[in-house]
PDB file of N, CA and C in Angstrom:
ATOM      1  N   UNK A   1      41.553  18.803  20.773  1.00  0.00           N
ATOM      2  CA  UNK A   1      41.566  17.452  20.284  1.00  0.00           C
ATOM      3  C   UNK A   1      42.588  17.351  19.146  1.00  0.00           C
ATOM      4  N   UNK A   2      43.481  16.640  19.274  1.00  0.00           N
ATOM      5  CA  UNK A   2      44.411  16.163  18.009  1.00  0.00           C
ATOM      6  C   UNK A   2      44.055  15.085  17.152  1.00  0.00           C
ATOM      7  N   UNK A   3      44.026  15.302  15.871  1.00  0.00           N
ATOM      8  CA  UNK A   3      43.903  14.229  15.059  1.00  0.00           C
ATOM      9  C   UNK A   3      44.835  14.079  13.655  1.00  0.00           C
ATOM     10  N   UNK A   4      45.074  12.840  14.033  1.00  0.00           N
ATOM     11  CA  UNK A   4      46.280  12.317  13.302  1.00  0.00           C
ATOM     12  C   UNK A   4      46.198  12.719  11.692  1.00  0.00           C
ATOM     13  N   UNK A   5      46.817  13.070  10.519  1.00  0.00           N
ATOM     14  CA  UNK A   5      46.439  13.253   9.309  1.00  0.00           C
ATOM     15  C   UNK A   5      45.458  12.264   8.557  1.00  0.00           C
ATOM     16  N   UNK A   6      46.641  10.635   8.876  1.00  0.00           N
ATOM     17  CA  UNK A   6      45.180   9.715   7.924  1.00  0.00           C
ATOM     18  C   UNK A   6      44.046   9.176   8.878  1.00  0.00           C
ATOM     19  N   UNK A   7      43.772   9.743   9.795  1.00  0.00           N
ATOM     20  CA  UNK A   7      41.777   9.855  10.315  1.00  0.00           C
ATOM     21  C   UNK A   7      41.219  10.868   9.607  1.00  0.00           C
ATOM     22  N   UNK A   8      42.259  11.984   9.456  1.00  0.00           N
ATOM     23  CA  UNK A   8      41.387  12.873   9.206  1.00  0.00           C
ATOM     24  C   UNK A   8      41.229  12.833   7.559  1.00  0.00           C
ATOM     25  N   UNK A   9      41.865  12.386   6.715  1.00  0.00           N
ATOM     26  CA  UNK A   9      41.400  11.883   5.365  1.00  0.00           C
ATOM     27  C   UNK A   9      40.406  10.884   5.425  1.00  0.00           C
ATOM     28  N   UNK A  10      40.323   9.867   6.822  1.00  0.00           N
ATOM     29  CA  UNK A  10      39.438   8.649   6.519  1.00  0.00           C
ATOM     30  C   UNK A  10      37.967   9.374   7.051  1.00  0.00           C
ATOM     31  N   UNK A  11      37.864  10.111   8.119  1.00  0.00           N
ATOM     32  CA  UNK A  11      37.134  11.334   8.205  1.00  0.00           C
ATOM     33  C   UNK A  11      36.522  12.308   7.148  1.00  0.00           C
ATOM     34  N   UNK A  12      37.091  12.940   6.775  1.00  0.00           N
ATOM     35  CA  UNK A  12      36.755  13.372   5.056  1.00  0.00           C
ATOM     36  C   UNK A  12      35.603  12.414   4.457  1.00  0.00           C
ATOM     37  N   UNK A  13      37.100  11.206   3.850  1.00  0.00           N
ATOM     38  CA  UNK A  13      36.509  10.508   2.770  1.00  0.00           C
ATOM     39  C   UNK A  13      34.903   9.485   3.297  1.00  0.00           C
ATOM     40  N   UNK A  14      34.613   9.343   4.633  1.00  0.00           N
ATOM     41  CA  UNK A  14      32.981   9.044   4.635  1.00  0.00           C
ATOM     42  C   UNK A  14      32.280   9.950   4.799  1.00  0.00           C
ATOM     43  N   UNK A  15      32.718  11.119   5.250  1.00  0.00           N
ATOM     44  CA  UNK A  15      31.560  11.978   5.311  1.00  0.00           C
ATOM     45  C   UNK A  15      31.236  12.433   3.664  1.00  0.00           C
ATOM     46  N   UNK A  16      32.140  12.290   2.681  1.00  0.00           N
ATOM     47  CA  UNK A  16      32.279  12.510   1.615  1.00  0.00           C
ATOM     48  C   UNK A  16      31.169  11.683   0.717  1.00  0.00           C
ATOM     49  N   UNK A  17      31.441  10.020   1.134  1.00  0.00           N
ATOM     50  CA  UNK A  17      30.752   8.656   1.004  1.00  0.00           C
ATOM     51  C   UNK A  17      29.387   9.327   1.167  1.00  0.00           C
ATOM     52  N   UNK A  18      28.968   9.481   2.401  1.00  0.00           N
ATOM     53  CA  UNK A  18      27.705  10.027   3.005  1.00  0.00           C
ATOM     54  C   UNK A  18      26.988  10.934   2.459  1.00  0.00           C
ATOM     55  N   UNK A  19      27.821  11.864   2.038  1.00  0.00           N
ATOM     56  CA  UNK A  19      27.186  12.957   1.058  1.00  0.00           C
ATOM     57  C   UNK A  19      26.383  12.596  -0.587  1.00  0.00           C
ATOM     58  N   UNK A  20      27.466  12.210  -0.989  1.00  0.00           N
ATOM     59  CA  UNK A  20      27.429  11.458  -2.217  1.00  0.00           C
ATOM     60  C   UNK A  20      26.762  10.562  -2.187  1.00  0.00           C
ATOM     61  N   UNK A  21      26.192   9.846  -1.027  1.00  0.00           N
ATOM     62  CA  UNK A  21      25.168   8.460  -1.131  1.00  0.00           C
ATOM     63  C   UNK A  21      24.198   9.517  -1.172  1.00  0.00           C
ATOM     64  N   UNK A  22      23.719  10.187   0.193  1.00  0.00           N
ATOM     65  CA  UNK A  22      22.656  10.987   0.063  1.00  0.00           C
ATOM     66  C   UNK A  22      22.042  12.176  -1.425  1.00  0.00           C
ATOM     67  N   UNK A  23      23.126  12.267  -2.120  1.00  0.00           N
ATOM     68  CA  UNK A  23      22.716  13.193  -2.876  1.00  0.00           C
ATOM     69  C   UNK A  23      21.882  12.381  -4.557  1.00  0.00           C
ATOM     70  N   UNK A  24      22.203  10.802  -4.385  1.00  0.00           N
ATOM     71  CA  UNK A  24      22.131   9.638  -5.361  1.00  0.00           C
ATOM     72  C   UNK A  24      21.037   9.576  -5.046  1.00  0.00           C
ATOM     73  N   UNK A  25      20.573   9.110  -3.481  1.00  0.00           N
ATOM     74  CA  UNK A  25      19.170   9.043  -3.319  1.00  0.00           C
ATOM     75  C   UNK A  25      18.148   9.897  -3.210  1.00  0.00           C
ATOM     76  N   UNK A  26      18.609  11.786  -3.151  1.00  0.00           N
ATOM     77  CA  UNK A  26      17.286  12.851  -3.427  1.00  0.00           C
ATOM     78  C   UNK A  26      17.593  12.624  -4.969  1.00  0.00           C
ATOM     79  N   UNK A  27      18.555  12.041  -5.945  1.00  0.00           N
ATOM     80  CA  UNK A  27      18.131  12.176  -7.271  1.00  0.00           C
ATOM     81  C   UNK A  27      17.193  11.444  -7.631  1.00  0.00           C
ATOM     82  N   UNK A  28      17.293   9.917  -6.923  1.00  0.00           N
ATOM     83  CA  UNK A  28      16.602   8.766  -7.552  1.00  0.00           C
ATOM     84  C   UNK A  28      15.347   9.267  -6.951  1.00  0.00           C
ATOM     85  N   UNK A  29      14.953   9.733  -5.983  1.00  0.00           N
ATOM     86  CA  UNK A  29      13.551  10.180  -5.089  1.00  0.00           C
ATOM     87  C   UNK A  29      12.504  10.970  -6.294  1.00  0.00           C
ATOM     88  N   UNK A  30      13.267  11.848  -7.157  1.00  0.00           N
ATOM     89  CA  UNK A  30      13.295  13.101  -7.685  1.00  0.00           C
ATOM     90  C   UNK A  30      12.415  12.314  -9.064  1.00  0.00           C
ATOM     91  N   UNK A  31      13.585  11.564  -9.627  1.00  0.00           N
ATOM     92  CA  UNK A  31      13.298  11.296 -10.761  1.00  0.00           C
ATOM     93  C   UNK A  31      11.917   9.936 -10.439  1.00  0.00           C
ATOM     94  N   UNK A  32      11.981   9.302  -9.223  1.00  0.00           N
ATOM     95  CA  UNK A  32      10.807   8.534  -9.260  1.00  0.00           C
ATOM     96  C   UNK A  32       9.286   9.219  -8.955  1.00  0.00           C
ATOM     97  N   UNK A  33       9.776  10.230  -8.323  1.00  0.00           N
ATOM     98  CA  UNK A  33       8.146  11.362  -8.202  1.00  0.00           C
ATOM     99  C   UNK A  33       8.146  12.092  -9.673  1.00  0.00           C
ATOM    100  N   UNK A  34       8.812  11.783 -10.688  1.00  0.00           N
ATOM    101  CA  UNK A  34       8.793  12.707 -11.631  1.00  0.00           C
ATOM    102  C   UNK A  34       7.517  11.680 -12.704  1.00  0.00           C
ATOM    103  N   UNK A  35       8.243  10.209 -12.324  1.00  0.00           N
ATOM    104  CA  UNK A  35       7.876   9.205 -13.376  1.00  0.00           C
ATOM    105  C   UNK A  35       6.590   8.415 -12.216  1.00  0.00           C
ATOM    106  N   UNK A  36       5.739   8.832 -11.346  1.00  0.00           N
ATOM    107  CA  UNK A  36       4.823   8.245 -10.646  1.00  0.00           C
ATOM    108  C   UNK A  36       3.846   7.485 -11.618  1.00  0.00           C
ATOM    109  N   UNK A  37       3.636   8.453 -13.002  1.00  0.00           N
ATOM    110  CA  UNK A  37       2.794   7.977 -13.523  1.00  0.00           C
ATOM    111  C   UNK A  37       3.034   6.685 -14.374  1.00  0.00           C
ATOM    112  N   UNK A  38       3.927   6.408 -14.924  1.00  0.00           N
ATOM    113  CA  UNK A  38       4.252   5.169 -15.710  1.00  0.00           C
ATOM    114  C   UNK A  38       4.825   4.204 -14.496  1.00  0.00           C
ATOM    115  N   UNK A  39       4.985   4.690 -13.088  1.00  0.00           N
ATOM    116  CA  UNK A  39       4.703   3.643 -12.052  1.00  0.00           C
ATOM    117  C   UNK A  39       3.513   3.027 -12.039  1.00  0.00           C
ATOM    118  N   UNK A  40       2.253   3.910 -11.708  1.00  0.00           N
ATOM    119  CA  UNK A  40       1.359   3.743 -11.362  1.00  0.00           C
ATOM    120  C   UNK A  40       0.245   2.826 -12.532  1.00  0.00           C
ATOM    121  N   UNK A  41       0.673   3.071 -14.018  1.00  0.00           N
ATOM    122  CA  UNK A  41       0.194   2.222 -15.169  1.00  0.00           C
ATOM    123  C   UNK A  41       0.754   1.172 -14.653  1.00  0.00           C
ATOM    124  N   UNK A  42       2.153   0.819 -14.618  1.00  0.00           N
ATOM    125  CA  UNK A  42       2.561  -0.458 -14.519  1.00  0.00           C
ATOM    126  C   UNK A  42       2.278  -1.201 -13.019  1.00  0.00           C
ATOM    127  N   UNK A  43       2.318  -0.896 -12.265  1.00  0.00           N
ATOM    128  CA  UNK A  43       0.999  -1.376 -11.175  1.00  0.00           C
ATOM    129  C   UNK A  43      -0.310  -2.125 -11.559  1.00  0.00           C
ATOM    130  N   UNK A  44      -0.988  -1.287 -12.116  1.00  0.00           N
ATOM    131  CA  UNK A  44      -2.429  -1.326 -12.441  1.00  0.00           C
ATOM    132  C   UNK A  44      -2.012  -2.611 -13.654  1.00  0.00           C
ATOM    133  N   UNK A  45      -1.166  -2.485 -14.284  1.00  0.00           N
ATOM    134  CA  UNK A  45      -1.228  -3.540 -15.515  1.00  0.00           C
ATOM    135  C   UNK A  45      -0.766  -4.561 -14.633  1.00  0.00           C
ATOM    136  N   UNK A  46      -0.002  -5.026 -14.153  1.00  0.00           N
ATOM    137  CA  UNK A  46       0.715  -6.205 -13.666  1.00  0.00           C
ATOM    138  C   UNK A  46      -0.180  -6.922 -12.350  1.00  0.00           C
ATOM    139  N   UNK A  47      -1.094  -5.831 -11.609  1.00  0.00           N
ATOM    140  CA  UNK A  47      -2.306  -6.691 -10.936  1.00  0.00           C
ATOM    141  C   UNK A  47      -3.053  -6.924 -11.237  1.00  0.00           C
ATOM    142  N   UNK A  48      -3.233  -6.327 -13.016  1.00  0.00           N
ATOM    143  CA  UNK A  48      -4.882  -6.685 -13.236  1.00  0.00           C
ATOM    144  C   UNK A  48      -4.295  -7.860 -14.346  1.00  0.00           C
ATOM    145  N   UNK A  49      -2.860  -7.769 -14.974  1.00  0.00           N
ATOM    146  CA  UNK A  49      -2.539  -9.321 -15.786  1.00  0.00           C
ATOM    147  C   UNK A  49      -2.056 -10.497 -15.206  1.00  0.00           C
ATOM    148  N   UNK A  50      -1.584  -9.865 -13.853  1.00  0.00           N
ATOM    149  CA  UNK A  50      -0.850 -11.112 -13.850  1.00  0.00           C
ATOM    150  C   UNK A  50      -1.187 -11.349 -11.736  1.00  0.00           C
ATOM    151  N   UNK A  51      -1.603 -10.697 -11.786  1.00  0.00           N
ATOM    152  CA  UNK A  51      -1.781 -10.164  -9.676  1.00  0.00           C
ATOM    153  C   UNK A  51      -1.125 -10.462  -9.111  1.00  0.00           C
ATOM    154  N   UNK A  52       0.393  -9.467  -9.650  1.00  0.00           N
ATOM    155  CA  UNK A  52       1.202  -8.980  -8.733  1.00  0.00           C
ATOM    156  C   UNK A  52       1.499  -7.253  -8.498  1.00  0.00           C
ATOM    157  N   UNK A  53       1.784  -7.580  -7.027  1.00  0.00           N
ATOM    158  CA  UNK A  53       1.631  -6.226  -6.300  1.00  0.00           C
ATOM    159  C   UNK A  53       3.213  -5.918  -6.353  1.00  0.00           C
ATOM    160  N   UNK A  54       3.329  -5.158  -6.652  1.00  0.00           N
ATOM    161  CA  UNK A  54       4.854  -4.315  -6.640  1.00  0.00           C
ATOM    162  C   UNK A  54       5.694  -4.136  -5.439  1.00  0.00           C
ATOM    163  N   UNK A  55       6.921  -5.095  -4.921  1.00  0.00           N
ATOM    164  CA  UNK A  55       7.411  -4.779  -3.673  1.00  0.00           C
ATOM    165  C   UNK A  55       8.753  -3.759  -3.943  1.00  0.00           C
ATOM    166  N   UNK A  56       9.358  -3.767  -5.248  1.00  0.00           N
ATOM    167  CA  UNK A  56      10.337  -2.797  -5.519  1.00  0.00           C
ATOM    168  C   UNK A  56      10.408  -2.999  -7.224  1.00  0.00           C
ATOM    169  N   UNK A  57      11.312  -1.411  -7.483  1.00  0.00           N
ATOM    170  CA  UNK A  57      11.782  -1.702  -8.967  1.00  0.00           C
ATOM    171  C   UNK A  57      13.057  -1.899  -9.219  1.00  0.00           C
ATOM    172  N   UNK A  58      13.724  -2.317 -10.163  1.00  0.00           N
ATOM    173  CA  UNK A  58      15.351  -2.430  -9.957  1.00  0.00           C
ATOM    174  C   UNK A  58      15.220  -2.148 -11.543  1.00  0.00           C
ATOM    175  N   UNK A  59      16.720  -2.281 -12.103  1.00  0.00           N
ATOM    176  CA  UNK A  59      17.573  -1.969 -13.589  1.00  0.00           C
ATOM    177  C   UNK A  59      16.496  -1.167 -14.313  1.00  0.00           C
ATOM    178  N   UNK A  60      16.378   0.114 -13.415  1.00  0.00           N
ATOM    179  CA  UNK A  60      15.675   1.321 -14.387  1.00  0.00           C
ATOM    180  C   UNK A  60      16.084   1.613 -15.338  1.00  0.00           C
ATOM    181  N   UNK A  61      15.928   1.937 -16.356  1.00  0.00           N
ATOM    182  CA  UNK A  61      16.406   2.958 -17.279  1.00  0.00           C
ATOM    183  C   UNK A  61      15.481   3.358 -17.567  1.00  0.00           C
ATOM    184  N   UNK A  62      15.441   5.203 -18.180  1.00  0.00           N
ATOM    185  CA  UNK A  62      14.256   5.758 -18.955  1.00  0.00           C
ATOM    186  C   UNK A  62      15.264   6.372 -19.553  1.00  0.00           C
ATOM    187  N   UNK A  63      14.913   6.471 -20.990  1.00  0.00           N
ATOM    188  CA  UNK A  63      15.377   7.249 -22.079  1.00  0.00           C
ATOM    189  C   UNK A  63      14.466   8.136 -22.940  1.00  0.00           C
ATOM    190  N   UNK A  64      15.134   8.596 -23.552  1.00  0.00           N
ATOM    191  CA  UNK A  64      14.127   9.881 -24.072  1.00  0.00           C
ATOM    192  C   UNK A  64      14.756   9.753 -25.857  1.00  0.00           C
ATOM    193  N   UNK A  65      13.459   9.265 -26.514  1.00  0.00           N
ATOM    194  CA  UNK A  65      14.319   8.841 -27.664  1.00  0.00           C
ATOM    195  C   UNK A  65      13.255   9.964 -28.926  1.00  0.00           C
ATOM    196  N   UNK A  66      13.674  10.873 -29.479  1.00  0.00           N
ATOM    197  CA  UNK A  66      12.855  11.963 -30.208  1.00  0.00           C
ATOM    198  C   UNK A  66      11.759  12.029 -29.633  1.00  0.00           C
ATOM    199  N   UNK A  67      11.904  12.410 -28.253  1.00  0.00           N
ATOM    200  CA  UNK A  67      10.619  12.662 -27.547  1.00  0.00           C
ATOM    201  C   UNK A  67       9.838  12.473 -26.763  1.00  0.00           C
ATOM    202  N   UNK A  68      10.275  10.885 -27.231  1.00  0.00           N
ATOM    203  CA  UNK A  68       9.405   9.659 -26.290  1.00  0.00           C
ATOM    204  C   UNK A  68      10.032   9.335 -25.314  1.00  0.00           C
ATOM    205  N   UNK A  69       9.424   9.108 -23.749  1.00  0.00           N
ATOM    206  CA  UNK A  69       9.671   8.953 -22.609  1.00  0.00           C
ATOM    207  C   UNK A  69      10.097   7.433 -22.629  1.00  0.00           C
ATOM    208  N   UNK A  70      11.496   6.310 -23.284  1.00  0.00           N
ATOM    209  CA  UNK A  70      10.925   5.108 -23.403  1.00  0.00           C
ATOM    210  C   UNK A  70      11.591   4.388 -22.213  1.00  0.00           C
ATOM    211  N   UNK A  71      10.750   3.213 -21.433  1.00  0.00           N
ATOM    212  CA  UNK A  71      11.326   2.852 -20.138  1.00  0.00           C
ATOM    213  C   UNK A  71      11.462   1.482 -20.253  1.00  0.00           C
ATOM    214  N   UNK A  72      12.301   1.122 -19.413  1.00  0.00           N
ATOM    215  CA  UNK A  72      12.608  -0.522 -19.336  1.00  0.00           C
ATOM    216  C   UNK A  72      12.985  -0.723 -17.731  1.00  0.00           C
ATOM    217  N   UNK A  73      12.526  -1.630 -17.128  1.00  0.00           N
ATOM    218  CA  UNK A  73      12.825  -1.672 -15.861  1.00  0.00           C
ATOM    219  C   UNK A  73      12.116  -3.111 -15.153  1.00  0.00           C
ATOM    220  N   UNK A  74      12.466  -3.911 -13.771  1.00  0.00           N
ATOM    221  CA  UNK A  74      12.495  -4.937 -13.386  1.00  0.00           C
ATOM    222  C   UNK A  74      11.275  -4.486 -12.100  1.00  0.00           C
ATOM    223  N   UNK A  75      10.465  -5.288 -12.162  1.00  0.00           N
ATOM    224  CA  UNK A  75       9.606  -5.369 -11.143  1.00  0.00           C
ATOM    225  C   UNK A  75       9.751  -6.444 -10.143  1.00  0.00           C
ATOM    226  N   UNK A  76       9.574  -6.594  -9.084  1.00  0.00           N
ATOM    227  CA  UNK A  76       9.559  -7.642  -8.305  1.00  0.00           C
ATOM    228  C   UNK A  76       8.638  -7.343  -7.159  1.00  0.00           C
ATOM    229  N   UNK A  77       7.383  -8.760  -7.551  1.00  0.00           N
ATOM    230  CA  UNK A  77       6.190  -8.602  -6.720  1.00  0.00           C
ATOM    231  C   UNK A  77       6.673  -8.793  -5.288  1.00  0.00           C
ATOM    232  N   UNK A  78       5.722  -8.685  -4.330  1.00  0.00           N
ATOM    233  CA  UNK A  78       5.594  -9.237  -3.127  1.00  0.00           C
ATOM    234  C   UNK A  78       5.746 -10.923  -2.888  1.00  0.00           C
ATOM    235  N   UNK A  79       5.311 -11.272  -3.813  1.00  0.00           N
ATOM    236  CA  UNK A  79       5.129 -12.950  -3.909  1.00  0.00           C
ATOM    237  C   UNK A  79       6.355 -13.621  -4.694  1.00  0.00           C
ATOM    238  N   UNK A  80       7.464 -12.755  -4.686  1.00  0.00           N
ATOM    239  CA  UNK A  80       9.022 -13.300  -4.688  1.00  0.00           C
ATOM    240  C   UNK A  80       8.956 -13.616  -6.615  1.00  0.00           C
ATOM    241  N   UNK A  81       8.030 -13.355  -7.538  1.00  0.00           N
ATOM    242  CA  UNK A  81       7.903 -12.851  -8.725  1.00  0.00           C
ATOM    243  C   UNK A  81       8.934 -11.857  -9.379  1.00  0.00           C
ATOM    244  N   UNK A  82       9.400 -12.335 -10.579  1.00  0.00           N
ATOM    245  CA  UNK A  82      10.120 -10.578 -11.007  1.00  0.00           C
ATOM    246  C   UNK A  82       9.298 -10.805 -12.726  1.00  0.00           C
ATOM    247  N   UNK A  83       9.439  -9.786 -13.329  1.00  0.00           N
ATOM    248  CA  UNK A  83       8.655  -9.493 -14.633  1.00  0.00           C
ATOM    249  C   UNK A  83       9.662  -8.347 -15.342  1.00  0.00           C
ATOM    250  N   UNK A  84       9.758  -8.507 -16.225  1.00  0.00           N
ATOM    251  CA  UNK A  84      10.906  -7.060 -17.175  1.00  0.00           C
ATOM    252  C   UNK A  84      10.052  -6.691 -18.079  1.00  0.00           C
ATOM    253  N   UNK A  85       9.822  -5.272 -17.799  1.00  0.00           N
ATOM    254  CA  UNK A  85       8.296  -4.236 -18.694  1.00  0.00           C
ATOM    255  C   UNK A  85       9.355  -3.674 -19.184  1.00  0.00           C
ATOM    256  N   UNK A  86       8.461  -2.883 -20.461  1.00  0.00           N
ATOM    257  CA  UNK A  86       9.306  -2.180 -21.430  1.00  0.00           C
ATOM    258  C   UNK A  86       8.080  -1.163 -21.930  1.00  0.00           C
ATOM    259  N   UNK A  87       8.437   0.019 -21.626  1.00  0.00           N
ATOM    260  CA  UNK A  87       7.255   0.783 -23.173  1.00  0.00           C
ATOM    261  C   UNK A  87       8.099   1.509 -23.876  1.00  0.00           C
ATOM    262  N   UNK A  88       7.236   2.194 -24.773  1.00  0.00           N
ATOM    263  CA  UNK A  88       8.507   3.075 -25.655  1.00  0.00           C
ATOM    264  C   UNK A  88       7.228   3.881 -25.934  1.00  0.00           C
ATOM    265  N   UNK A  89       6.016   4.336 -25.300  1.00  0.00           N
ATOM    266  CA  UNK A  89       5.614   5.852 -25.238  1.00  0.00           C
ATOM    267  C   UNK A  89       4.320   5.284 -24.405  1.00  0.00           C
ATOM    268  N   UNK A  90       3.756   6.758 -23.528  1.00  0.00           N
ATOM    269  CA  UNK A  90       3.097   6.345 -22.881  1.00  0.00           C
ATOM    270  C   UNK A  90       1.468   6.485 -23.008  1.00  0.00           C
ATOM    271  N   UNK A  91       1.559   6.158 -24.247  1.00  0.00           N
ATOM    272  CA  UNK A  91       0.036   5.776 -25.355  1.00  0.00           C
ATOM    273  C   UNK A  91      -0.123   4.485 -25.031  1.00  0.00           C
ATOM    274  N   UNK A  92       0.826   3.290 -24.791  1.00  0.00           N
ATOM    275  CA  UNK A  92       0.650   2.045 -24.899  1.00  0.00           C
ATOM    276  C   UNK A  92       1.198   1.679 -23.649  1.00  0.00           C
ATOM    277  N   UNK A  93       0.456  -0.002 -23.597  1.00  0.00           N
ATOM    278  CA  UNK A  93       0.140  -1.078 -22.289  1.00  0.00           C
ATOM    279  C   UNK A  93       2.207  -1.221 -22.133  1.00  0.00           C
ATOM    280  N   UNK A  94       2.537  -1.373 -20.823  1.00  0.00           N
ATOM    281  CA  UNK A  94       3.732  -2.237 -21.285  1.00  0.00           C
ATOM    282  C   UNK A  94       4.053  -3.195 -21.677  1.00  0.00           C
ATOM    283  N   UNK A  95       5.328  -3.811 -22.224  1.00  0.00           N
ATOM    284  CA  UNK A  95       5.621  -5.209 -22.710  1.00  0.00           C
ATOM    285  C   UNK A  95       5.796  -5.963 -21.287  1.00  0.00           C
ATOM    286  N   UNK A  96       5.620  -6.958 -21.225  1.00  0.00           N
ATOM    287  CA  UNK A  96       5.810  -7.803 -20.077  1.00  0.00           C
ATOM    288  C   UNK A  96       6.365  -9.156 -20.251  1.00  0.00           C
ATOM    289  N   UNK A  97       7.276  -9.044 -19.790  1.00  0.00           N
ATOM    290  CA  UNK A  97       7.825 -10.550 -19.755  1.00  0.00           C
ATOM    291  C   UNK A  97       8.278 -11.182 -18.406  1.00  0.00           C
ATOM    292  N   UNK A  98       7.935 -12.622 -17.750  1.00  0.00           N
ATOM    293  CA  UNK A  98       7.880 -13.144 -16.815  1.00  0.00           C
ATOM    294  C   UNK A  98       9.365 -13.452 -16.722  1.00  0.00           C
ATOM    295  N   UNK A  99       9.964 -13.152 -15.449  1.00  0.00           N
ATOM    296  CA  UNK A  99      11.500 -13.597 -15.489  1.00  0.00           C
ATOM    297  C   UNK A  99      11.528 -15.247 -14.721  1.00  0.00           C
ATOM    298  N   UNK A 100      12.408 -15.877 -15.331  1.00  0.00           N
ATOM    299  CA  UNK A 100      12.266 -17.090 -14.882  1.00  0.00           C
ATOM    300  C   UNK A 100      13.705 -17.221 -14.608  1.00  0.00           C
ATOM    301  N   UNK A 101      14.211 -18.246 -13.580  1.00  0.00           N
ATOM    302  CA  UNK A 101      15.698 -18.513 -13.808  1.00  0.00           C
ATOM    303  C   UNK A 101      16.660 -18.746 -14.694  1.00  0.00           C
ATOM    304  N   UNK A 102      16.190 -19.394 -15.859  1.00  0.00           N
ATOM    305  CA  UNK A 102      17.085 -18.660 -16.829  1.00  0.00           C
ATOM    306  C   UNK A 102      17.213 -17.556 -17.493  1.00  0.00           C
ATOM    307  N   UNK A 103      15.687 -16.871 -17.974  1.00  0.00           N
ATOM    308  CA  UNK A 103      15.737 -15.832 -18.733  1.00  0.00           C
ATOM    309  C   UNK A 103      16.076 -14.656 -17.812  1.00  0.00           C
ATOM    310  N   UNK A 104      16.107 -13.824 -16.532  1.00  0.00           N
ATOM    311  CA  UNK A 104      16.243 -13.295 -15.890  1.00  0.00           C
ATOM    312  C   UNK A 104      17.857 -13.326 -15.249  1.00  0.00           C
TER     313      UNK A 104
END
């Protein structure tokens, strides 16, 4: 089989794509089985304040600030809801704020 030079760079460069996607998502897998538990608080808080059920999370961040595990991140219920939680250790409830079209 002959193949021309630029297939075989465009060849490369998705299997490359492919790799590199896959290796983004065993990190994010990794680090979300790491953090189940400040999932699983913020679940339990957001159906028992507000009863919504969690259909995904988006604009994670967790930082680690002298120690403290502190997280900020976007929920969005099943019922087309989004909410922006915040803790900064995991002694305490999260902050919750309802996203609305402007503030969101």
């Amino acid at each position: 089989m002959i193949v021309r030079a630029g297939t075989h760079r465009r060849l490369v460069g998705r299997a490359m794509g492919r790799v590199l996607g896959l290796a983004s998502l065993a990190s994010f897998l990794l680090a979300a089985h790491a953090n189940a538990d400040w999932q699983d608080d913020l679940q339990r808080q957001l159906r028992d304040d507000y009863n919504c059920d969690i259909a995904y999370l988006s604009r994670l961040e967790v930082r680690n600030v002298d120690g403290r595990e502190v997280i900020f991140v976007r929920a969005h219920c099943t019922d087309k809801r989004s909410f922006d939680a915040s803790r900064q250790n995991d002694a305490e409830r999260f902050r919750i704020k309802a996203c609305d079209v402007q503030a969101c």
